[in-house]
Protein backbone atom coordinates (compact mmCIF):
# COMPACT_ATOMS: atom_id res chain seq x y z
CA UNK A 1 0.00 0.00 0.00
CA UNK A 2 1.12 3.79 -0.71
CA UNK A 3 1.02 5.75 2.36
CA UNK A 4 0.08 9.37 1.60
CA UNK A 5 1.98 11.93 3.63
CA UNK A 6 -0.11 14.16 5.28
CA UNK A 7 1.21 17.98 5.48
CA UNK A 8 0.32 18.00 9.20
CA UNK A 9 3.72 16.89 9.80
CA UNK A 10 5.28 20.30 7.52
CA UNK A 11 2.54 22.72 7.98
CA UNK A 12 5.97 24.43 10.79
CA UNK A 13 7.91 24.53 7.41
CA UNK A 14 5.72 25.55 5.31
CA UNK A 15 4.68 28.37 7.67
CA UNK A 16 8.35 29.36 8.17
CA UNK A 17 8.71 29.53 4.17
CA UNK A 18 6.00 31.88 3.59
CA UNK A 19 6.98 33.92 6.52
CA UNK A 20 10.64 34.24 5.05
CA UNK A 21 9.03 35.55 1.91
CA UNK A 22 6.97 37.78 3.40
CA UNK A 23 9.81 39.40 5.53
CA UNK A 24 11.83 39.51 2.31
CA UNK A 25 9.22 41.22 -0.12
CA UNK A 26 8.56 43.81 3.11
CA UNK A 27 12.66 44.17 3.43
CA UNK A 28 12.80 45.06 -0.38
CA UNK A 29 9.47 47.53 0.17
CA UNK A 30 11.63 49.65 3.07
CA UNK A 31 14.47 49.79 0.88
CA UNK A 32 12.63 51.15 -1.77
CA UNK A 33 10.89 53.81 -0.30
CA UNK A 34 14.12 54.57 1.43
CA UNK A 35 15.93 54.99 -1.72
CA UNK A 36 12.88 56.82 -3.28
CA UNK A 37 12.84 59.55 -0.26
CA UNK A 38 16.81 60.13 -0.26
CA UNK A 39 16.10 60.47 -4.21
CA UNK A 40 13.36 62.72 -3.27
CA UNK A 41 15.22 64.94 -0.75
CA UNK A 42 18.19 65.46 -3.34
CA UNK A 43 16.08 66.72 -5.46
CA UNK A 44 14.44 69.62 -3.50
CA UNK A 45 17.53 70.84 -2.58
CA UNK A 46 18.61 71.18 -5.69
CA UNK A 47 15.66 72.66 -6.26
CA UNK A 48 16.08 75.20 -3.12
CA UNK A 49 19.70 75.33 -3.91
CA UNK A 50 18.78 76.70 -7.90
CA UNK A 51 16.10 79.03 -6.30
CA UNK A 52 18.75 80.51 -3.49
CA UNK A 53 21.04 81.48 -7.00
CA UNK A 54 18.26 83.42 -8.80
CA UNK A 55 17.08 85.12 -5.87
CA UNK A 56 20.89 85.93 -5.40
CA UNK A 57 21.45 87.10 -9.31
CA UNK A 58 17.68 88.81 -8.88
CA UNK A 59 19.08 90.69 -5.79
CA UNK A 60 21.97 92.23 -7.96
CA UNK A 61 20.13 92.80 -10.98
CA UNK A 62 17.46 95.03 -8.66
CA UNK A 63 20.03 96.71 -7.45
CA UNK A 64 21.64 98.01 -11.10
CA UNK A 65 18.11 98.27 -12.26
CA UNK A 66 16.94 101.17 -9.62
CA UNK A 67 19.82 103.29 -11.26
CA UNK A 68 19.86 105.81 -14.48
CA UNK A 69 22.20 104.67 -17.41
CA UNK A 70 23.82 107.54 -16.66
CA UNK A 71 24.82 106.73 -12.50
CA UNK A 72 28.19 106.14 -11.21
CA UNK A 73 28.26 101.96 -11.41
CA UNK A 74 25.47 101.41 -13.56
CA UNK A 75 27.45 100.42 -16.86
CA UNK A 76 30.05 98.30 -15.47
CA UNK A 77 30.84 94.36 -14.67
CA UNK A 78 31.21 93.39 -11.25
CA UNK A 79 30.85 90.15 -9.41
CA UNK A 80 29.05 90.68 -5.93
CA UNK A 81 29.10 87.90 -2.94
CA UNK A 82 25.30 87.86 -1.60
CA UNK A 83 24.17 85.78 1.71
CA UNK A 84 20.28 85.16 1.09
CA UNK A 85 19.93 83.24 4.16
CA UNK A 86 20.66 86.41 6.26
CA UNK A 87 23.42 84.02 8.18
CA UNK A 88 26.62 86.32 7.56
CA UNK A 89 27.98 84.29 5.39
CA UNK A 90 28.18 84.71 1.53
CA UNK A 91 26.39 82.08 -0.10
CA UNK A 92 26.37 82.54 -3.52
CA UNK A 93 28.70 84.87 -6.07
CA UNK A 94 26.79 87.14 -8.72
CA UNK A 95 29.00 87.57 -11.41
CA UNK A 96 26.97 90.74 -12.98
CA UNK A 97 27.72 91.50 -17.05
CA UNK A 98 28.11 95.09 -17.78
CA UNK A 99 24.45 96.17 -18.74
CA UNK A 100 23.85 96.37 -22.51
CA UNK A 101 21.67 99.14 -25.01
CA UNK A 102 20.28 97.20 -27.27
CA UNK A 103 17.94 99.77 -29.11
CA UNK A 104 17.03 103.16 -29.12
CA UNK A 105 13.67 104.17 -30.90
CA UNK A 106 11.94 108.03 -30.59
CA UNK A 107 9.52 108.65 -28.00
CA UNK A 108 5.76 109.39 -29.05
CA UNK A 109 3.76 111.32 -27.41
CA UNK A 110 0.54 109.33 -28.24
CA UNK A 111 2.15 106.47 -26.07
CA UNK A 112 0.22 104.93 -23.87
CA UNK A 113 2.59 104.48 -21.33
CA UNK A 114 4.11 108.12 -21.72
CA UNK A 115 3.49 110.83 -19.41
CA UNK A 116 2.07 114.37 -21.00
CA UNK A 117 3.46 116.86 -18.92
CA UNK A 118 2.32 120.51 -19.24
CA UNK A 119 5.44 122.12 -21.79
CA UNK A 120 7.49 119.02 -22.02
CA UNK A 121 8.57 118.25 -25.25
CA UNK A 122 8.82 114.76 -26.70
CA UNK A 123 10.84 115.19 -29.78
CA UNK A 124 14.45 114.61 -28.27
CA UNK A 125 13.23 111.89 -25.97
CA UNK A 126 14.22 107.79 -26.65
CA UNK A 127 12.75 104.79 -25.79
CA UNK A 128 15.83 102.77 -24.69
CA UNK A 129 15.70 98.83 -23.96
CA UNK A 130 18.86 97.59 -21.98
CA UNK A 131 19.59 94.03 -21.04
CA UNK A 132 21.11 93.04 -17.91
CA UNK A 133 22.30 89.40 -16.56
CA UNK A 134 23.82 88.13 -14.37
CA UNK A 135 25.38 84.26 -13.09
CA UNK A 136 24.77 83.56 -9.65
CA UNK A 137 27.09 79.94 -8.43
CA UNK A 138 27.35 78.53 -5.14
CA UNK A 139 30.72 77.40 -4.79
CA UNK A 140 29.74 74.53 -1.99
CA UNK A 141 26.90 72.90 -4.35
CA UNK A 142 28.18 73.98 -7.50
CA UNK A 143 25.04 75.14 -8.61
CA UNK A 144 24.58 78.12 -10.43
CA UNK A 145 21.58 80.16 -12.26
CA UNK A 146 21.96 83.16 -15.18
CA UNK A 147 19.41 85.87 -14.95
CA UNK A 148 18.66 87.86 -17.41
CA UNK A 149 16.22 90.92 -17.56
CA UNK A 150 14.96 94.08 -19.41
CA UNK A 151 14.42 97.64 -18.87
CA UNK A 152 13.52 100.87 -20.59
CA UNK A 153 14.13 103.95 -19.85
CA UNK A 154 13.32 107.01 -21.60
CA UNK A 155 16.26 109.21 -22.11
CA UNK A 156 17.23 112.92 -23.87
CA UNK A 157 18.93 112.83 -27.42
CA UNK A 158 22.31 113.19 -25.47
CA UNK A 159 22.05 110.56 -23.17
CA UNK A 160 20.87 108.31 -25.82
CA UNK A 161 24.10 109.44 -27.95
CA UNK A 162 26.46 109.48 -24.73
CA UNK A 163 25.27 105.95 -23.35
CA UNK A 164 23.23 104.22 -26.06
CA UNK A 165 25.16 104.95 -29.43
């Protein structure tokens, strides 16, 4: 006669097995999600880290912006060390490009965004559009941003000539 085995006698084994799988698909779960969140974490602060530089390059630009063409400073390169976090410490370095005219076209009166004034006169005045931009790197991250932005400002016929062309 064949004597069937019953599984009363490995149900411990069998019980161990699964339990061994179990703990190993859990183990592989919490790695996972631990590599996922480091993943995660790197790439805010990069993130925060890219957002630090513009505000940094934003903080220079700003600064060259709320001066004439014509002001002491505002037409030449310089390379500024800013701390955004208020700490003391420099955090990131602005490299700031000389600020650039790059047209010149004659002021109309008609404009809508002109201002009539009682006896001004709008033949010698210019529409001027000047580029500025700027590189802000963090030396510790190696991150770094470029800025660039646009102004106009309305000038005479000879401060167009002596700072536009």
């Amino acid at each position: 006669m064949i004597k069937v085995r019953s599984l009363r006698g490995n149900r411990g084994a069998i019980i161990m097995m699964f339990s061994v799988v179990v703990l190993l698909l859990i183990t592989a779960m919490v790695a996972m999600a631990v590599k996922l969140s480091a993943t995660n974490l790197l790439a805010v602060g990069n993130v925060q880290t890219r957002a630090g530089a513009v505000a940094a390059a934003d903080k220079v630009i700003g600064q060259v912006l709320s001066m004439r063409p014509g002001a002491a400073g505002f037409r030449q390169a310089r390379q500024e060390t800013v701390d955004i976090n208020r700490d003391g410490v420099g955090d990131y370095t602005v490299a700031l490009s000389a600020p650039v005219c790059i047209r010149a076209q004659a002021a109309s009166s008609a404009a809508a965004y002109s201002v009539t004034l009682a006896g001004y006169a709008f033949e010698d005045r210019w529409n001027t559009l000047w580029e500025v931009s700027a590189v802000a790197s963090d030396e510790r991250t190696g991150a770094s941003a470029r800025v660039t932005h646009a102004v106009r400002y309305q000038m005479t016929e000879t401060e167009k000539s002596m700072f536009c062309g």
